[in-house]
N, C-alpha and C. Protein backbone atom coordinates (compact mmCIF):
# COMPACT_ATOMS: atom_id res chain seq x y z
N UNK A 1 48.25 275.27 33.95
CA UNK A 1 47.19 275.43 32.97
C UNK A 1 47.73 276.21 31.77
N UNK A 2 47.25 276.04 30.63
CA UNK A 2 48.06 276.15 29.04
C UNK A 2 46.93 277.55 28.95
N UNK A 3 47.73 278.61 28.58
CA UNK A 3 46.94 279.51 28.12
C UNK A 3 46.53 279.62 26.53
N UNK A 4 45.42 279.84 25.96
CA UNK A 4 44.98 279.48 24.72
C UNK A 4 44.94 281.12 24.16
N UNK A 5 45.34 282.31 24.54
CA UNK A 5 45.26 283.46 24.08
C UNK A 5 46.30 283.73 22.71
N UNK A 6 47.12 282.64 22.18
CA UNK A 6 47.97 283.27 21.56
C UNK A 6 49.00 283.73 21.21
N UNK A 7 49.33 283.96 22.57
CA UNK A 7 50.24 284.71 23.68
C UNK A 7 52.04 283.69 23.70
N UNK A 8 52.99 284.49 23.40
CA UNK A 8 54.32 283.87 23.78
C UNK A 8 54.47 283.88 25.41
N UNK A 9 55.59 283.34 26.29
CA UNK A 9 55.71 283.75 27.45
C UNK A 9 55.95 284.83 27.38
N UNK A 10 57.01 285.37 26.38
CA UNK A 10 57.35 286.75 26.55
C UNK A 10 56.81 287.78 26.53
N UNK A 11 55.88 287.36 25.57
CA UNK A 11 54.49 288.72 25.57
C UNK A 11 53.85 288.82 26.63
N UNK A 12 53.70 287.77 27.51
CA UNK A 12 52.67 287.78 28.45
C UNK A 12 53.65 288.58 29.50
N UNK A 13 54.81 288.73 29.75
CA UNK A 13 56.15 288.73 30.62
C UNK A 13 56.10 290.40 30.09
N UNK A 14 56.20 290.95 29.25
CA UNK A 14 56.34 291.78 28.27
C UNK A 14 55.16 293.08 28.74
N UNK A 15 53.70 292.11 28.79
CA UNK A 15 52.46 292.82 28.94
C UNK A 15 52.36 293.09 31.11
N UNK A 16 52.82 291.97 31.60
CA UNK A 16 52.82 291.97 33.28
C UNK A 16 53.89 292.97 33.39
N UNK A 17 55.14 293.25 33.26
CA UNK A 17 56.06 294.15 33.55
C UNK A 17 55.83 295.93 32.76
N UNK A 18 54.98 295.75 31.81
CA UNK A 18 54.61 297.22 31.22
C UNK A 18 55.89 297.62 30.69
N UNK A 19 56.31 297.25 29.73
CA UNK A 19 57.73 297.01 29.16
C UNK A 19 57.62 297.03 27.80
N UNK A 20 58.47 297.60 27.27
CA UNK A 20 58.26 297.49 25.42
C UNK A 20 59.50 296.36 25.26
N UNK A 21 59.18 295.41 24.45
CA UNK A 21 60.20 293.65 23.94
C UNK A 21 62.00 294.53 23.73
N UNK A 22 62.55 293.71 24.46
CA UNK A 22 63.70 294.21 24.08
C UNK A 22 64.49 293.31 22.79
N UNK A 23 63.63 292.01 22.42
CA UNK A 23 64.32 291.83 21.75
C UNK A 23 64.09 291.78 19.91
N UNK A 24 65.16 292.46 19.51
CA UNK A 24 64.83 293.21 18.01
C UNK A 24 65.07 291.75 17.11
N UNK A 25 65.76 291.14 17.43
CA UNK A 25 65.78 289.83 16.64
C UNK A 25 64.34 288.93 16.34
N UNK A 26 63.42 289.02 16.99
CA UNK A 26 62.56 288.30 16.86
C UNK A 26 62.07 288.61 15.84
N UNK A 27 61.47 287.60 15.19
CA UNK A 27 60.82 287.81 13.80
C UNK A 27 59.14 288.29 14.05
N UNK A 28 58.65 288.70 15.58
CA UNK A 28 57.54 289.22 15.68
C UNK A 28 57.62 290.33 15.99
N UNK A 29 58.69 291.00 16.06
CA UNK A 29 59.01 292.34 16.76
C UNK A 29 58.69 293.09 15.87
N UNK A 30 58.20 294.20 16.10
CA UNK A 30 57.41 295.63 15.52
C UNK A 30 58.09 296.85 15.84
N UNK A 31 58.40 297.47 15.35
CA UNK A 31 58.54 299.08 15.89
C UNK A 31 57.54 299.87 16.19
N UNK A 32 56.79 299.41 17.30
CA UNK A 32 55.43 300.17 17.52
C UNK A 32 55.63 299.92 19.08
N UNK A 33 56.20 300.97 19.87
CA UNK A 33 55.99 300.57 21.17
C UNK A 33 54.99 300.61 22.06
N UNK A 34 53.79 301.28 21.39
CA UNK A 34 52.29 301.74 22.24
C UNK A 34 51.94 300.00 22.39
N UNK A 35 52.40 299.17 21.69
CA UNK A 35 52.01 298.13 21.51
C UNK A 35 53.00 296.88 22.22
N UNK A 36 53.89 297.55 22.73
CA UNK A 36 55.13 296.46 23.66
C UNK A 36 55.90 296.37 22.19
N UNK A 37 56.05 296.70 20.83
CA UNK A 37 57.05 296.38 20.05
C UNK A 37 56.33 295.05 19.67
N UNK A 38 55.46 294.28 19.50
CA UNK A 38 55.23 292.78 19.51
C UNK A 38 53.96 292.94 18.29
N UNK A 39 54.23 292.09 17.68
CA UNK A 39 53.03 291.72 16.66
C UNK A 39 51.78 290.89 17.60
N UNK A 40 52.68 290.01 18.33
CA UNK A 40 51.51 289.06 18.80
C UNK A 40 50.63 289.92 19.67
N UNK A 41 50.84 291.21 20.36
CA UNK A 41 49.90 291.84 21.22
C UNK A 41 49.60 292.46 20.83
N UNK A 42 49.86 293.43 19.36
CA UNK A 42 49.05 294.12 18.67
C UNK A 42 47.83 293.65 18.19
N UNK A 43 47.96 291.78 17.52
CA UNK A 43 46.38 291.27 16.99
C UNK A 43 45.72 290.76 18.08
N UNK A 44 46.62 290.62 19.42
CA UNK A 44 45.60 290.65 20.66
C UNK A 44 44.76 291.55 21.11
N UNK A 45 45.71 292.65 21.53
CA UNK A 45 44.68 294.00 21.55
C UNK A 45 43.40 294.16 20.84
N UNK A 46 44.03 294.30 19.51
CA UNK A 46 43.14 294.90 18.54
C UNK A 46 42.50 294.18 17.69
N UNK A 47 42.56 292.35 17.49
CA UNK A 47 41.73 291.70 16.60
C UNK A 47 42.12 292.12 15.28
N UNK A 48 41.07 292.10 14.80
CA UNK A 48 40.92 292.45 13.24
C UNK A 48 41.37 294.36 12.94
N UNK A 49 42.12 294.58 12.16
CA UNK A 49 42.54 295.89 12.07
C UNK A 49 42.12 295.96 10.43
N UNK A 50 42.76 297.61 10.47
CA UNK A 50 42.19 297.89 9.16
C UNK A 50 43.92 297.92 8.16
N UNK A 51 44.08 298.18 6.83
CA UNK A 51 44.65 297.68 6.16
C UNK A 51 45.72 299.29 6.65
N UNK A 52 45.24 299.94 6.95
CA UNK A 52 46.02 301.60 7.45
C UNK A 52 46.75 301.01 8.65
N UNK A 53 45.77 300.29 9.75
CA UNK A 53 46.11 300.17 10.90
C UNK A 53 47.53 299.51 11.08
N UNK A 54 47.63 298.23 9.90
CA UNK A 54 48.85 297.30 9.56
C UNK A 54 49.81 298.26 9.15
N UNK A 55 49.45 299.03 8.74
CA UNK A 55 50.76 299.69 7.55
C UNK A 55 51.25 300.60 8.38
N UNK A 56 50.46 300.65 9.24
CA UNK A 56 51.09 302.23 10.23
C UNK A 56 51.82 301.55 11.39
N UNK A 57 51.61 299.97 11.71
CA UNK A 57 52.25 299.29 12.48
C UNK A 57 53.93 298.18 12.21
N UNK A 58 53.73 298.66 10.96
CA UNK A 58 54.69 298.01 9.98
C UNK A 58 55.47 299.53 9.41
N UNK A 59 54.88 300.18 9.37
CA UNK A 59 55.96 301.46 9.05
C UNK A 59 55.97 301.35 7.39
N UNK A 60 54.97 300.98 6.86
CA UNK A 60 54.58 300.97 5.17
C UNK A 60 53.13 301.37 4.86
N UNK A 61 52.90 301.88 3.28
CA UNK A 61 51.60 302.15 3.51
C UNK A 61 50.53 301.67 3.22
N UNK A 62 49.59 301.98 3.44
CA UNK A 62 48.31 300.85 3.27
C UNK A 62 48.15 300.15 2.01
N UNK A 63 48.90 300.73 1.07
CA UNK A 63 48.69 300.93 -0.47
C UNK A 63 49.17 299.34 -0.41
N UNK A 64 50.35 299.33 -0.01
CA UNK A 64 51.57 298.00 0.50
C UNK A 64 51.13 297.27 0.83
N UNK A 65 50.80 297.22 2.03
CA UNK A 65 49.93 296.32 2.89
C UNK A 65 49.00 295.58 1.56
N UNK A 66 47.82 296.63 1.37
CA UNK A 66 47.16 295.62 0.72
C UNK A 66 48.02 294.78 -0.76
N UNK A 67 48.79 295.56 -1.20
CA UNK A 67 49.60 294.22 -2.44
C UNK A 67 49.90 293.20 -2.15
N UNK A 68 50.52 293.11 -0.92
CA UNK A 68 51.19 292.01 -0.14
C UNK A 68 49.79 291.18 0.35
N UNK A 69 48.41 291.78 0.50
CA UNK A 69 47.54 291.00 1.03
C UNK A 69 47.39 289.78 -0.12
N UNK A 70 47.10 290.94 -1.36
CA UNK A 70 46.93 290.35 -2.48
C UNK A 70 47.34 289.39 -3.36
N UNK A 71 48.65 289.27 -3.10
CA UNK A 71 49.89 288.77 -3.90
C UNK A 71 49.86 286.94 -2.38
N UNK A 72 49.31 287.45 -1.14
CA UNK A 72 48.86 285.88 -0.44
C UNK A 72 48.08 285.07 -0.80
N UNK A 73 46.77 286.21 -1.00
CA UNK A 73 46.05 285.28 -1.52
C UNK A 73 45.50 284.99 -2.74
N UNK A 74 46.29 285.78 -3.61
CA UNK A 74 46.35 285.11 -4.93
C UNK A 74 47.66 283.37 -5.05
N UNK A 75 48.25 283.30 -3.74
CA UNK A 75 48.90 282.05 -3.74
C UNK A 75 48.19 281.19 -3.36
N UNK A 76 47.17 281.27 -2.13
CA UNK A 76 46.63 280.54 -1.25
C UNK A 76 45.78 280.17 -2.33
N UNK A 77 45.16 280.51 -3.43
CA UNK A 77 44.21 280.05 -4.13
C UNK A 77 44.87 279.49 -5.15
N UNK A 78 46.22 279.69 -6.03
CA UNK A 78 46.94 278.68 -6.23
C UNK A 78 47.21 277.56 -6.07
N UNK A 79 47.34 277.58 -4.70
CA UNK A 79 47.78 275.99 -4.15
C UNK A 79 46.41 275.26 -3.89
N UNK A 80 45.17 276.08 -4.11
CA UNK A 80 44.17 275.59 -3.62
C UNK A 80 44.23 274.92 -2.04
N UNK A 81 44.60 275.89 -1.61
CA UNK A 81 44.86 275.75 0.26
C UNK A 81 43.16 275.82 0.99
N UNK A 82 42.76 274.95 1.54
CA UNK A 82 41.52 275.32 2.21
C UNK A 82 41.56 275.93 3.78
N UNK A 83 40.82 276.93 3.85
CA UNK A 83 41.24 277.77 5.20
C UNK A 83 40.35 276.79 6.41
């Protein structure tokens, strides 16, 4: 059965063993180990976060975070992308 959470094997492997990701190459890897190191189980955990919550999980500050929000979706409305 296909799990629909989101979830890599490894995260799920990651979250069953109580283990922070050993691997730094991944392009989801975080320096946040309260969180296994993983992006994907941080927006599992926690859903929707606040623009502090990102920046403190990314190691930048909120200020950042939100430019970078800004600077997306001032593209996404560029391309006229429909969500």
């Amino acid at each position: 059965m296909k799990n629909y959470d989101g979830l890599r094997a490894c995260s799920r492997k990651c979250i069953e063993l109580e283990t922070e990701c050993p691997c730094t190459e991944c392009r989801l890897w975080i320096d946040y180990p309260d969180e296994k190191n993983c992006s994907l189980i941080s927006i599992n955990e926690n859903d929707s976060m606040t623009l502090r919550e990102v920046g403190e999980r990314l190691g930048i500050s909120f200020a950042r975070v939100k430019q970078i929000e800004q600077k997306a979706l001032s593209r996404i409305r560029k391309f006229n992308i429909d969500w």
